[in-house]
C-alpha atoms as a PDB file:
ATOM      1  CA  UNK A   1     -15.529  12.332 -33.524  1.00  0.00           C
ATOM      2  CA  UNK A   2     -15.750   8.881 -33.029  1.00  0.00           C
ATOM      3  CA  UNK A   3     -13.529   7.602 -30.399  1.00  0.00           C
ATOM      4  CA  UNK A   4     -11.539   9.581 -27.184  1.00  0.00           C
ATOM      5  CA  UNK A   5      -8.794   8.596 -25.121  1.00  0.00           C
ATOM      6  CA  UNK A   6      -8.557   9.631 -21.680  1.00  0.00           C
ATOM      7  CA  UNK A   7      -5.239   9.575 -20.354  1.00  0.00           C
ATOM      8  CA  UNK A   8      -5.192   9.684 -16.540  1.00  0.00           C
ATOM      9  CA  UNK A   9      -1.229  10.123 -15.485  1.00  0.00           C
ATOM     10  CA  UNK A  10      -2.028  11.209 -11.641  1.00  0.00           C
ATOM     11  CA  UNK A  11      -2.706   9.358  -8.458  1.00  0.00           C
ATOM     12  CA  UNK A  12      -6.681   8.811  -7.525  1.00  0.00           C
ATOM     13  CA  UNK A  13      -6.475  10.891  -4.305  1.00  0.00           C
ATOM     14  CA  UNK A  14      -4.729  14.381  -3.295  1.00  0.00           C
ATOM     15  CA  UNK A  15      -6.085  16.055  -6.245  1.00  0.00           C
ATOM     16  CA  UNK A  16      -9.630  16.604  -8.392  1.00  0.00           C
ATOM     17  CA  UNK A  17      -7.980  14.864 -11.762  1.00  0.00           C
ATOM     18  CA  UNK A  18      -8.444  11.761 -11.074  1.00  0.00           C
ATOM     19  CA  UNK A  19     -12.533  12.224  -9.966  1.00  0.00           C
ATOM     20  CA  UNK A  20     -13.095  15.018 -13.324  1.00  0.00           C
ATOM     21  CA  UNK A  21     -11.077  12.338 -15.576  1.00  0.00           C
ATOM     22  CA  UNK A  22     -13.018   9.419 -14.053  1.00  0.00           C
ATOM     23  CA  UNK A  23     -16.313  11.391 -14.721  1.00  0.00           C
ATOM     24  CA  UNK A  24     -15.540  13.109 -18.130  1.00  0.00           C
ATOM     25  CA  UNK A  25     -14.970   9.905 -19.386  1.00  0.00           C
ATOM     26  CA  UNK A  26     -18.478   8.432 -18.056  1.00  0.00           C
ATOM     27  CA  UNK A  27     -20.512  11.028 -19.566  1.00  0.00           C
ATOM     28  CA  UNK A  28     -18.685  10.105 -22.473  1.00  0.00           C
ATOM     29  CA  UNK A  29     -19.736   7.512 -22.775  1.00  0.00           C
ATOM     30  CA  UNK A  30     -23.445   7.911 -24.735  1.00  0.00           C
ATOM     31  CA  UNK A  31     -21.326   9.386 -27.824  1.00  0.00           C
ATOM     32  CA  UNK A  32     -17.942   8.116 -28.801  1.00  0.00           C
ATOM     33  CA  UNK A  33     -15.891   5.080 -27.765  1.00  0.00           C
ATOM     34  CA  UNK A  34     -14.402   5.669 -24.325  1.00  0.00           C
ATOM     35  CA  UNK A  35     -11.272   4.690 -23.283  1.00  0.00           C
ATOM     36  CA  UNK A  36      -9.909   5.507 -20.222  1.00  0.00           C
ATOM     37  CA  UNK A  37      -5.869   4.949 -19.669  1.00  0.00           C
ATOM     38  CA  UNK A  38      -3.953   4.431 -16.708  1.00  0.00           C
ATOM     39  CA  UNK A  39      -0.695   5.280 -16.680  1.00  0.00           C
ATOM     40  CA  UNK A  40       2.107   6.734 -14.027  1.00  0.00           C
ATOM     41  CA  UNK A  41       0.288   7.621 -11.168  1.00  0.00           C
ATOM     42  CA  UNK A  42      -3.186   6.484 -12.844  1.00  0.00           C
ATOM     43  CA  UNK A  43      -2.768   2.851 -12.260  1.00  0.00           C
ATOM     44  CA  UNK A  44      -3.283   3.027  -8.569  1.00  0.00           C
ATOM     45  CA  UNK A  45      -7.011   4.007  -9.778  1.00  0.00           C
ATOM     46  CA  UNK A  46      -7.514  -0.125 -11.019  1.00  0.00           C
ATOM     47  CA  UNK A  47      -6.570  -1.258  -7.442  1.00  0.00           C
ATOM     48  CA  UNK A  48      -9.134  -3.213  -6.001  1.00  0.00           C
ATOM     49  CA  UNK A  49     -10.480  -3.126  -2.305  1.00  0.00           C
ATOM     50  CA  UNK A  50      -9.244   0.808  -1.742  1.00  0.00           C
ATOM     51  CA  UNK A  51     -10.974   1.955   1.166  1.00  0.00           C
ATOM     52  CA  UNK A  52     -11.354   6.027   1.260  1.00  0.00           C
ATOM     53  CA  UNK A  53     -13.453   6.803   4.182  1.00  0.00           C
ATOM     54  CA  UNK A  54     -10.690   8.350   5.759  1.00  0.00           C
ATOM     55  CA  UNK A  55     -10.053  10.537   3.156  1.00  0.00           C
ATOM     56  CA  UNK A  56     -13.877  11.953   2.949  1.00  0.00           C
ATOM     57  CA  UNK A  57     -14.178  11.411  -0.600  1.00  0.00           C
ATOM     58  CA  UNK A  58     -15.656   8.878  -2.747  1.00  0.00           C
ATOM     59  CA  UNK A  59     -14.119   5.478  -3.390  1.00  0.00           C
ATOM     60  CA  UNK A  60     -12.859   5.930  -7.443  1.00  0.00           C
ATOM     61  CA  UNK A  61     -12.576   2.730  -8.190  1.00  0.00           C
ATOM     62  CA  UNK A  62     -16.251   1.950  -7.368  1.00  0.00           C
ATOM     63  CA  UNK A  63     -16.948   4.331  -9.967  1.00  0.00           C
ATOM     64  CA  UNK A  64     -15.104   1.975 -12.212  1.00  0.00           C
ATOM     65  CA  UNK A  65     -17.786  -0.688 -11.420  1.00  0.00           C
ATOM     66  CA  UNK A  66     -21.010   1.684 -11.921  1.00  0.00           C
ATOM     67  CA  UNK A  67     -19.395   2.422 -15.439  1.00  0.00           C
ATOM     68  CA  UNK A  68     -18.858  -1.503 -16.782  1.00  0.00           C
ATOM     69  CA  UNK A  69     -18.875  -0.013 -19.930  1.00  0.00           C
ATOM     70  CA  UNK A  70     -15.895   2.150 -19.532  1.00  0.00           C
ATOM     71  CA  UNK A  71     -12.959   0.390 -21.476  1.00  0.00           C
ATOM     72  CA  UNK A  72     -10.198   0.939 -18.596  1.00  0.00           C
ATOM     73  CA  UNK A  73      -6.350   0.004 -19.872  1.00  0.00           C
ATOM     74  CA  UNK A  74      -3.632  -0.029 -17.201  1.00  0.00           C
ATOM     75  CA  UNK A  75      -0.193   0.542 -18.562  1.00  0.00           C
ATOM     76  CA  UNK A  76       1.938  -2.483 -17.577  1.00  0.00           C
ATOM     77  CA  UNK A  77       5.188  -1.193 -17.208  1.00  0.00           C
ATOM     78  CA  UNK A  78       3.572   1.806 -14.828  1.00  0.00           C
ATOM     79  CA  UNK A  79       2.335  -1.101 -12.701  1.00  0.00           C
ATOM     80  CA  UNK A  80       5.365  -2.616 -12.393  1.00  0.00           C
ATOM     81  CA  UNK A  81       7.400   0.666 -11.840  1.00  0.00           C
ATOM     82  CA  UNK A  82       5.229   0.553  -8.315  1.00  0.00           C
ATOM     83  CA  UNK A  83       5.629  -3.157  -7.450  1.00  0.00           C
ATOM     84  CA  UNK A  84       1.902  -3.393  -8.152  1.00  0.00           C
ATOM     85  CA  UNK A  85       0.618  -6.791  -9.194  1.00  0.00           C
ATOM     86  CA  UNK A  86      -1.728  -7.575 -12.057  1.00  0.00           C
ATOM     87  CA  UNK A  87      -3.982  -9.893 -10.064  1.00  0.00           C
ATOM     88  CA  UNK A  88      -4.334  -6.657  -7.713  1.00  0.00           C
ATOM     89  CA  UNK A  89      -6.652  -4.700 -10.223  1.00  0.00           C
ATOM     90  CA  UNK A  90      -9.985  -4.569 -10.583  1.00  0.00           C
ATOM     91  CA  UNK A  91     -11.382  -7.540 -12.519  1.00  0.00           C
ATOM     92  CA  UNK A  92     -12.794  -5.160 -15.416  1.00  0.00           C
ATOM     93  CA  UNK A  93      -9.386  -3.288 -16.100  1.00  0.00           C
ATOM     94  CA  UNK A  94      -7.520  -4.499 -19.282  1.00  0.00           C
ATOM     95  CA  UNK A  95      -3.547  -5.012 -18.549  1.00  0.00           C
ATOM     96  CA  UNK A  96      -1.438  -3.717 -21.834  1.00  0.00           C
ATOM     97  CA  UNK A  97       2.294  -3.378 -22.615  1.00  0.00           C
ATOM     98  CA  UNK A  98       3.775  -0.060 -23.809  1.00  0.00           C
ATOM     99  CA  UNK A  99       2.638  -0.900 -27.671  1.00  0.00           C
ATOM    100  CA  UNK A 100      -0.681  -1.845 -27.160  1.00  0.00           C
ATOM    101  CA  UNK A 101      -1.227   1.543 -24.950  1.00  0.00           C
ATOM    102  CA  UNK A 102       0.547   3.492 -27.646  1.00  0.00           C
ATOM    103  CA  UNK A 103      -1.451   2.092 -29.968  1.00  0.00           C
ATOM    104  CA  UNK A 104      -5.052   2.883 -28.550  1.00  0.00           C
ATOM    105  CA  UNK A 105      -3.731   6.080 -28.085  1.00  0.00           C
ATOM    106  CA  UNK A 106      -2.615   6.595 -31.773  1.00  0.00           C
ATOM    107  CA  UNK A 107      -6.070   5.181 -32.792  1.00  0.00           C
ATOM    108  CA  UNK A 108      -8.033   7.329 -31.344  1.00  0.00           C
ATOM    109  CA  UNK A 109      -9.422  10.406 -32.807  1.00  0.00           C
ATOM    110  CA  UNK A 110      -9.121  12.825 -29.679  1.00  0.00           C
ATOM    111  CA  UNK A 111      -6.818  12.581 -26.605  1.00  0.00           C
ATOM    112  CA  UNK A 112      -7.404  14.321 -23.509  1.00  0.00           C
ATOM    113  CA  UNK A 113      -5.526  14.821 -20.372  1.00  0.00           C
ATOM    114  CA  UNK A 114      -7.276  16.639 -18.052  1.00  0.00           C
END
C-alpha cells in the first residue's frame, strides 16, 4: 500500500474519533503517504487558537503542529457550511474545493474512516 486517506467527518471534541483518527494517521506516517481530510464536522479540527482545558482533554489541533508532516486538507465547502473562515485555520492545513478532495480521495490506495 502506498498511500491512505483518512477521512475525519466528526467534530474534534464529544467523542474519541477525532483523537484515534488524529493519531492513526500519525503513526502512519513512517509507511505510506498520509493524508488526513477534514470534512463535515472535521474542519473544526484546523481551527487555530482552540483552547480545551475546560474540556480535560488534549488540545487536537496542537497535535496537528507536532505532526508537520501530516498532509491535512480541509474541505472548503464544509468550512463554509459553518461560517468558518479560511484565514481561521491552522497555517499548515491545505484549503480544497469539492474536486480536489474527491480527487485525493480517489487517488489513494486505502480510505479509512474511523
Amino acid at each position: 500500500m502506498k498511500s491512505v486517506f483518512y477521512l475525519l467527518d466528526t467534530a474534534p471534541y464529544g467523542s474519541e474519533k477525532a483523537y484515534g483518527t488524529l493519531n492513526s494517521a500519525a503513526v502512519s506516517l513512517t509507511g505510506p503517504d498520509v493524508i488526513l481530510g477534514l470534512y463535515g464536522d472535521g474542519v473544526y479540527l484546523a481551527l487555530a487558537g482552540q483552547d480545551s482545558n475546560g474540556l480535560g482533554v488534549p488540545n487536537l489541533s496542537d497535535i496537528l503542529y507536532a505532526y508537520g508532516e501530516l498532509r491535512v486538507l480541509a474541505h472548503e465547502p464544509s468550512l463554509l457550511e459553518r461560517g468558518l473562515l479560511w484565514e481561521t485555520l491552522i497555517e499548515t492545513v491545505e484549503l480544497t474545493d469539492e474536486e480536489d478532495f474527491l480527487e485525493a480521495m480517489e487517488k489513494s490506495d486505502c480510505v479509512l474512516l474511523l
